[in-house]
PDB file of N, CA and C in Angstrom:
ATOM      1  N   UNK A   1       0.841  -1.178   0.000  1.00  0.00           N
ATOM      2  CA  UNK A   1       0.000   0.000   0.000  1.00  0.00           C
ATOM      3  C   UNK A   1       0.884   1.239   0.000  1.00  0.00           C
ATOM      4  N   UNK A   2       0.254   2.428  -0.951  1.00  0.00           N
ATOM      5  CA  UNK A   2       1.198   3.635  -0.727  1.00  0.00           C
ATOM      6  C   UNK A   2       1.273   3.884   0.451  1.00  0.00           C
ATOM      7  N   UNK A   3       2.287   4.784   1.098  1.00  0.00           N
ATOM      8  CA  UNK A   3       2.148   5.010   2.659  1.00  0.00           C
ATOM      9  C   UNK A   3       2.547   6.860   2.334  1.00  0.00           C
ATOM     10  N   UNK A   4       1.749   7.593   2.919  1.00  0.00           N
ATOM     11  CA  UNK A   4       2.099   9.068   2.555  1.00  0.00           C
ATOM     12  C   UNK A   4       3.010   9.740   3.817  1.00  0.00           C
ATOM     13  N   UNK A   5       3.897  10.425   3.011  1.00  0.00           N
ATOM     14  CA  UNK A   5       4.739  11.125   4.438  1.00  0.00           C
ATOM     15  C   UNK A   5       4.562  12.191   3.695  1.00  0.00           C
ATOM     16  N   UNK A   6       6.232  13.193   4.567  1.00  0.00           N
ATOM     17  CA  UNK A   6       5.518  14.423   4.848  1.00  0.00           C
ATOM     18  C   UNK A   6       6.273  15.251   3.275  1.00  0.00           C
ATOM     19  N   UNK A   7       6.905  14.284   2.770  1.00  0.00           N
ATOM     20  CA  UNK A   7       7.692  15.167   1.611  1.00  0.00           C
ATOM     21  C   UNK A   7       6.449  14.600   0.564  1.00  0.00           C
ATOM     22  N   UNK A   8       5.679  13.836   0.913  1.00  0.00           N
ATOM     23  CA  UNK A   8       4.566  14.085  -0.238  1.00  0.00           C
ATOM     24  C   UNK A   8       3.619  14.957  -0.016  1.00  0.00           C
ATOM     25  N   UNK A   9       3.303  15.363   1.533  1.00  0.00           N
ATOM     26  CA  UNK A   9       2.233  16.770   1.310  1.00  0.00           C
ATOM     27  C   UNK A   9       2.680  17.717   1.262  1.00  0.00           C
ATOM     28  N   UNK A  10       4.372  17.962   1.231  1.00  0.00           N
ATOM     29  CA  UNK A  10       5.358  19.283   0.910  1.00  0.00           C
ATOM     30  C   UNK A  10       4.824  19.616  -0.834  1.00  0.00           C
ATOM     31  N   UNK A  11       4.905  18.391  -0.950  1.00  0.00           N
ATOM     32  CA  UNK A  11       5.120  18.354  -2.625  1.00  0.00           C
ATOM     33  C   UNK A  11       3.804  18.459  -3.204  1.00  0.00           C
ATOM     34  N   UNK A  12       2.609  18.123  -2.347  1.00  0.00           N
ATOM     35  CA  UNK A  12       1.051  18.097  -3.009  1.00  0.00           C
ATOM     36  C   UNK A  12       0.611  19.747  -2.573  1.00  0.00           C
ATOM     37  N   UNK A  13       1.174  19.837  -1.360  1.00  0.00           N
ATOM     38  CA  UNK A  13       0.754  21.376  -0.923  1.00  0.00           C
ATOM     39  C   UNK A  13       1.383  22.666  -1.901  1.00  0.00           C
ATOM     40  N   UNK A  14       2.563  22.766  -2.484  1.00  0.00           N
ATOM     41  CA  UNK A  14       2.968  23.172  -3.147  1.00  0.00           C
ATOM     42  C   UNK A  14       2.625  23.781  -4.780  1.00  0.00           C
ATOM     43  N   UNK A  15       1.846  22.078  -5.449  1.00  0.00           N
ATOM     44  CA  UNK A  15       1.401  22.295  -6.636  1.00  0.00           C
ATOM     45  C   UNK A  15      -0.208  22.494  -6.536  1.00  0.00           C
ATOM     46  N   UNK A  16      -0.844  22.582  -4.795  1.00  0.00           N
ATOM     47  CA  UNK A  16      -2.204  23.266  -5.295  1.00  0.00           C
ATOM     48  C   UNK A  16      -1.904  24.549  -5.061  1.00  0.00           C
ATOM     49  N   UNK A  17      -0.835  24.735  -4.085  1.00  0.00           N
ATOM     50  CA  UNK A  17      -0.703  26.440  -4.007  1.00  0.00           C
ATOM     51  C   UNK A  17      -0.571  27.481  -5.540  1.00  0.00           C
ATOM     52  N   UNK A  18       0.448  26.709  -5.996  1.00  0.00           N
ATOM     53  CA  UNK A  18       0.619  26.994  -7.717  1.00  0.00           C
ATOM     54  C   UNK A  18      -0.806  26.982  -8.386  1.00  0.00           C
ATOM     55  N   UNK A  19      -1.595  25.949  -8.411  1.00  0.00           N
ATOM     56  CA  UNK A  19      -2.308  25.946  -9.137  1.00  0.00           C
ATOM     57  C   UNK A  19      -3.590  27.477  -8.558  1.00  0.00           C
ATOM     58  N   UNK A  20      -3.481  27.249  -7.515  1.00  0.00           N
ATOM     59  CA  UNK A  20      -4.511  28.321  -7.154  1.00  0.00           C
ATOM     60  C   UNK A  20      -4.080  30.157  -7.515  1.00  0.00           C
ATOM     61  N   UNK A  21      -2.604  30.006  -7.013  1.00  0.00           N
ATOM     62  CA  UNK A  21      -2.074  31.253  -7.735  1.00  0.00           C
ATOM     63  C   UNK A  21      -2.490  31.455  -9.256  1.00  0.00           C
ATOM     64  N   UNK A  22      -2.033  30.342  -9.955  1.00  0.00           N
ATOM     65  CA  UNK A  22      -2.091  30.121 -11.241  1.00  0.00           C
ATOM     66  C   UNK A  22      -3.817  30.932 -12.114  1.00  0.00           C
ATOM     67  N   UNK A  23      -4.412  30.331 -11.146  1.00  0.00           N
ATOM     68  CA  UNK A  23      -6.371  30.223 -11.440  1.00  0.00           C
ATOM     69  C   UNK A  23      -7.133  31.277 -11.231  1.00  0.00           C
ATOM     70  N   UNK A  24      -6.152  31.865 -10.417  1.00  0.00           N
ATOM     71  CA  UNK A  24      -6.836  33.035  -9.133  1.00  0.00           C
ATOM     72  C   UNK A  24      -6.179  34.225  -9.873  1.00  0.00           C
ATOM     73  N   UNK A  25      -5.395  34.783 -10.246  1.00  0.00           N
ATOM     74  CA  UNK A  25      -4.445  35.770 -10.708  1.00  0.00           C
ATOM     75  C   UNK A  25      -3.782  35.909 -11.645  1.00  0.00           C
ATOM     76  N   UNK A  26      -3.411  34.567 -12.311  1.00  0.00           N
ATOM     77  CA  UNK A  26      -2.799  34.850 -13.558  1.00  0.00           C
ATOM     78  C   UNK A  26      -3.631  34.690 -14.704  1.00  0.00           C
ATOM     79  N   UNK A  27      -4.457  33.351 -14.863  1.00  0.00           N
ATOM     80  CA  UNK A  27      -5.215  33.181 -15.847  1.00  0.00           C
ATOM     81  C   UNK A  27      -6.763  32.530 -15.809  1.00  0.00           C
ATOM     82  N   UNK A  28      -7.174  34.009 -14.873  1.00  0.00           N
ATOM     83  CA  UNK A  28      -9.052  33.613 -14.222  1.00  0.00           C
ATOM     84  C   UNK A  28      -9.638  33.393 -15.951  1.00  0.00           C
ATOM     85  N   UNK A  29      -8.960  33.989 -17.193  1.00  0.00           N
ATOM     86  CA  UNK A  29     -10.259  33.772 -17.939  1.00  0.00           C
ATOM     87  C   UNK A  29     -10.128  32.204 -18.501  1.00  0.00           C
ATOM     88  N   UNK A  30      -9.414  31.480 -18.150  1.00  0.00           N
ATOM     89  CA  UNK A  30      -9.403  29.790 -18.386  1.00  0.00           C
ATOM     90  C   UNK A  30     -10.823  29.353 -17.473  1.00  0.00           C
ATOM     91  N   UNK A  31     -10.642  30.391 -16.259  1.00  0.00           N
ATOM     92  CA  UNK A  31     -12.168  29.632 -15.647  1.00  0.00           C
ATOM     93  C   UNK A  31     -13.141  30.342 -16.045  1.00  0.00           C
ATOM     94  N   UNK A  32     -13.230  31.423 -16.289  1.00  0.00           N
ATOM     95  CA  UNK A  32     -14.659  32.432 -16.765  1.00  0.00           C
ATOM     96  C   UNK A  32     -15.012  31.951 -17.764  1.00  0.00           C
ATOM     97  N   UNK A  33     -14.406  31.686 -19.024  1.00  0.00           N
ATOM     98  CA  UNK A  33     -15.171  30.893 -20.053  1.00  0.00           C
ATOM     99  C   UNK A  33     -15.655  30.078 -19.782  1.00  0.00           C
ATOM    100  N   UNK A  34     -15.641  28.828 -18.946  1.00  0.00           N
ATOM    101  CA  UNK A  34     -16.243  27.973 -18.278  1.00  0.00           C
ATOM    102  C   UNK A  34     -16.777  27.774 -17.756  1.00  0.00           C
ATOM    103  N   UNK A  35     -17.289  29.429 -16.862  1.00  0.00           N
ATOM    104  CA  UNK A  35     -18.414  29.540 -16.581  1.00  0.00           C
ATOM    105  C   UNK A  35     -18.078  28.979 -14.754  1.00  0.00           C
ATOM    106  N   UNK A  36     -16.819  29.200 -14.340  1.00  0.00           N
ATOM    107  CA  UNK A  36     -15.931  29.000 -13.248  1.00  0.00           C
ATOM    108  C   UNK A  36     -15.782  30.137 -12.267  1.00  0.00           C
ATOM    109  N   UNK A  37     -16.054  30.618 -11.146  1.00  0.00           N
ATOM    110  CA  UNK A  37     -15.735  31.572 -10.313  1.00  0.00           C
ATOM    111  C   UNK A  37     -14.497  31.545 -10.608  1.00  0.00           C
ATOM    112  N   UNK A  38     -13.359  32.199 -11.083  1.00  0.00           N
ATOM    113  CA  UNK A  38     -11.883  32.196 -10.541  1.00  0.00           C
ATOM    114  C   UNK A  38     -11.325  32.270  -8.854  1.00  0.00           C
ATOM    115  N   UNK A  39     -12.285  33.554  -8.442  1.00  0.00           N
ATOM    116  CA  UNK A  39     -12.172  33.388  -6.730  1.00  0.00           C
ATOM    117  C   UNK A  39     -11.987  32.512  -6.191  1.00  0.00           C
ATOM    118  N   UNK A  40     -13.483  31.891  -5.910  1.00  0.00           N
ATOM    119  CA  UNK A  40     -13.909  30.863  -5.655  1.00  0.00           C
ATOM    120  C   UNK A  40     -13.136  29.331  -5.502  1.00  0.00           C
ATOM    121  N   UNK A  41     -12.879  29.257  -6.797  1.00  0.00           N
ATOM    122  CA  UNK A  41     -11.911  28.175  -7.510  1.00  0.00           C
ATOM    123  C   UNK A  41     -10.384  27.885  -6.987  1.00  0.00           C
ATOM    124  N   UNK A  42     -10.124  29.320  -7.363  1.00  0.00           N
ATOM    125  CA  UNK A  42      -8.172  29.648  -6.375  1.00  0.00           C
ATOM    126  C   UNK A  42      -8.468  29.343  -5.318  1.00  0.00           C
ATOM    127  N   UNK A  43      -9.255  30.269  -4.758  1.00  0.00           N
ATOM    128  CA  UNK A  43      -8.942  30.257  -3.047  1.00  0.00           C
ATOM    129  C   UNK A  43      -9.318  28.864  -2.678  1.00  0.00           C
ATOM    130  N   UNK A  44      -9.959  27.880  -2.780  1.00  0.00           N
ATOM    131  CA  UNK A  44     -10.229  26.643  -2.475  1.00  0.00           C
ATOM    132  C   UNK A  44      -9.208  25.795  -2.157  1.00  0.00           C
ATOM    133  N   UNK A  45      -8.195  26.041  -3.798  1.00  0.00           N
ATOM    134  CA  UNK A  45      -7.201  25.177  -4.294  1.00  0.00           C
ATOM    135  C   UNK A  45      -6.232  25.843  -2.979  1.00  0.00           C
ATOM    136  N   UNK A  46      -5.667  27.164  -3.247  1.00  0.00           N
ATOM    137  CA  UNK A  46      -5.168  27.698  -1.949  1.00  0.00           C
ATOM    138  C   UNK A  46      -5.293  27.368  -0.499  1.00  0.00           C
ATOM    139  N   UNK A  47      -5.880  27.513  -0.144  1.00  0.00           N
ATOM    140  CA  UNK A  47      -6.606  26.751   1.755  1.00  0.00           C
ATOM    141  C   UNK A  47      -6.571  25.265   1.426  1.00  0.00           C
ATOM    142  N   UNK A  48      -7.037  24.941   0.619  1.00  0.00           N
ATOM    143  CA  UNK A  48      -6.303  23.089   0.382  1.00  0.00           C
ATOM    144  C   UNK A  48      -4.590  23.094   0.151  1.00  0.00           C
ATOM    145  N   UNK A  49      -3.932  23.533  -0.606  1.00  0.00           N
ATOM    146  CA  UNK A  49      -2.662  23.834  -0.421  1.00  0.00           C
ATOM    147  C   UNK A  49      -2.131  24.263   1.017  1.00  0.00           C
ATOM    148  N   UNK A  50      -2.373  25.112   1.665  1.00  0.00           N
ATOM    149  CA  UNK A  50      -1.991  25.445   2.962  1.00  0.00           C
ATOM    150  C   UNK A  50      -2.334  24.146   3.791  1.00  0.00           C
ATOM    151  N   UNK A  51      -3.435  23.885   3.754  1.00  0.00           N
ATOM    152  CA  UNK A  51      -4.025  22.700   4.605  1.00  0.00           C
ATOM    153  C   UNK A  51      -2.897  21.654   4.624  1.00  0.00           C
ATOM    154  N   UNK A  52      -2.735  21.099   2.996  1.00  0.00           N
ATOM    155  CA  UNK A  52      -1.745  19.952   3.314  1.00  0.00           C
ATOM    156  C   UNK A  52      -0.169  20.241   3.660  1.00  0.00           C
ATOM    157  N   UNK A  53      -0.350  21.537   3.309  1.00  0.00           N
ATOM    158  CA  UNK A  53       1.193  22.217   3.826  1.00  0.00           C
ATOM    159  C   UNK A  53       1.487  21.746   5.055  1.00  0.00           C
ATOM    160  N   UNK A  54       0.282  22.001   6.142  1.00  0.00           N
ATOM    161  CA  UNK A  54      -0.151  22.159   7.664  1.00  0.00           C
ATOM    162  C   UNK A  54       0.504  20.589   8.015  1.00  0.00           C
ATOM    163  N   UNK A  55      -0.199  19.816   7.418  1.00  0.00           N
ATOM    164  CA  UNK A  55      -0.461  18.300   7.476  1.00  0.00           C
ATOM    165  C   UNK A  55       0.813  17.794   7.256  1.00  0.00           C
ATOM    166  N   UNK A  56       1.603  18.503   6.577  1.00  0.00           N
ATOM    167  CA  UNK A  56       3.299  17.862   6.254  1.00  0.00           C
ATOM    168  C   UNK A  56       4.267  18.572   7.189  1.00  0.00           C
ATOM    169  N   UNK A  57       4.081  19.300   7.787  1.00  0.00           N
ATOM    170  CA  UNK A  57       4.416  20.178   8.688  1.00  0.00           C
ATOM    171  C   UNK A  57       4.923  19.729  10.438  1.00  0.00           C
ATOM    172  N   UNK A  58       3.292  18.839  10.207  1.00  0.00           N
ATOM    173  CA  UNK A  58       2.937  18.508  11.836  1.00  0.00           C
ATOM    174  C   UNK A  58       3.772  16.668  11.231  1.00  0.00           C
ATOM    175  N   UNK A  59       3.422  15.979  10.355  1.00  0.00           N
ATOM    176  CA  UNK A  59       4.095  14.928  10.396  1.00  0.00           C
ATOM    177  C   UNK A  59       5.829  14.694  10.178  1.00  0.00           C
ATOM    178  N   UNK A  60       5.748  15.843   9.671  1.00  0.00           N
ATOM    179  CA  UNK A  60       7.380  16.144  10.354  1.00  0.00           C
ATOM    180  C   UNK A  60       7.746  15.786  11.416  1.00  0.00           C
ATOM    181  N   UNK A  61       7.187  17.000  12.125  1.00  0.00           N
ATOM    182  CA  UNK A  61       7.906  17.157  13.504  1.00  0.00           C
ATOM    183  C   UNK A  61       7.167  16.035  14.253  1.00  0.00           C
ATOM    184  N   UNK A  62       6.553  15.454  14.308  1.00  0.00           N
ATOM    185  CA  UNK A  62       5.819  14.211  14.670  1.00  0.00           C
ATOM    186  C   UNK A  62       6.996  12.866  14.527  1.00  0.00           C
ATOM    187  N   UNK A  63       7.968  13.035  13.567  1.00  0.00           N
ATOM    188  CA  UNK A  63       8.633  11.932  12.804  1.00  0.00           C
ATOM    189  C   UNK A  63      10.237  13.026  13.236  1.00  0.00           C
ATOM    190  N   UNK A  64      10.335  13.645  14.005  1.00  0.00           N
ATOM    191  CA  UNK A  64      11.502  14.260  14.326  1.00  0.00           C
ATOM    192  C   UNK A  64      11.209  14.050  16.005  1.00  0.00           C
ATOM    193  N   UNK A  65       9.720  14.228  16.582  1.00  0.00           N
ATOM    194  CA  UNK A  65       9.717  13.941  17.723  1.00  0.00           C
ATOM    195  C   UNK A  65      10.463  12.458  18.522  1.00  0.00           C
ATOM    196  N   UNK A  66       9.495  11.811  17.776  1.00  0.00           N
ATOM    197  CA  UNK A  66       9.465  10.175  17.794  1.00  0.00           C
ATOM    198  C   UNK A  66      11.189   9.441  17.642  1.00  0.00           C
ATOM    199  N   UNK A  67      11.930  10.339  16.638  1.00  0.00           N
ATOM    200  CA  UNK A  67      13.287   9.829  16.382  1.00  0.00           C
ATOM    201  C   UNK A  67      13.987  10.341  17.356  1.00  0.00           C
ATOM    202  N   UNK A  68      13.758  11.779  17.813  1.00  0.00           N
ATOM    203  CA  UNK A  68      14.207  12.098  18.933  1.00  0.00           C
ATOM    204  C   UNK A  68      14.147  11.067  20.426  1.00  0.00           C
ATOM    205  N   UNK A  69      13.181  11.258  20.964  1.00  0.00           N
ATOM    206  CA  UNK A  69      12.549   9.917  21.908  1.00  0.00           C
ATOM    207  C   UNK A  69      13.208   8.850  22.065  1.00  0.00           C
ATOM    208  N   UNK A  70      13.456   8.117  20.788  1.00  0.00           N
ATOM    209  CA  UNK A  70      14.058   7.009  21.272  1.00  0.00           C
ATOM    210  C   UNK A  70      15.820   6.582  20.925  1.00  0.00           C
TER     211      UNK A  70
END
């Protein structure tokens, strides 16, 4: 089974942050033709980006605690 650590939500948090920058500010009319909030859309992708940022963050130091410890 995959097993997720923390350099994969470095790496997942990263490319929604991009993508939301990307959606939100550089090129909203990819979503307006579509009939897409751009706002809406970025900022989602954004706060999900931060989120798993958060999540790779804490299993870090979770996995620095634990090595510490013993």
């Amino acid at each position: 089974m995959f097993k997720t650590g923390h350099f994969y939500h470095f790496l997942t948090a990263a490319v929604f942050i991009c993508m939301g920058i990307y959606f939100w500010f550089l090129n909203p009319e990819a979503l307006t033709l579509k009939g897409i909030n751009p706002m809406w859309f970025g900022g989602v992708l954004l706060i999900w980006g931060v989120f798993r940022g958060i999540n790779g963050f804490l299993m870090l130091r979770k996995k620095r605690n634990n090595q510490h410890d013993q």
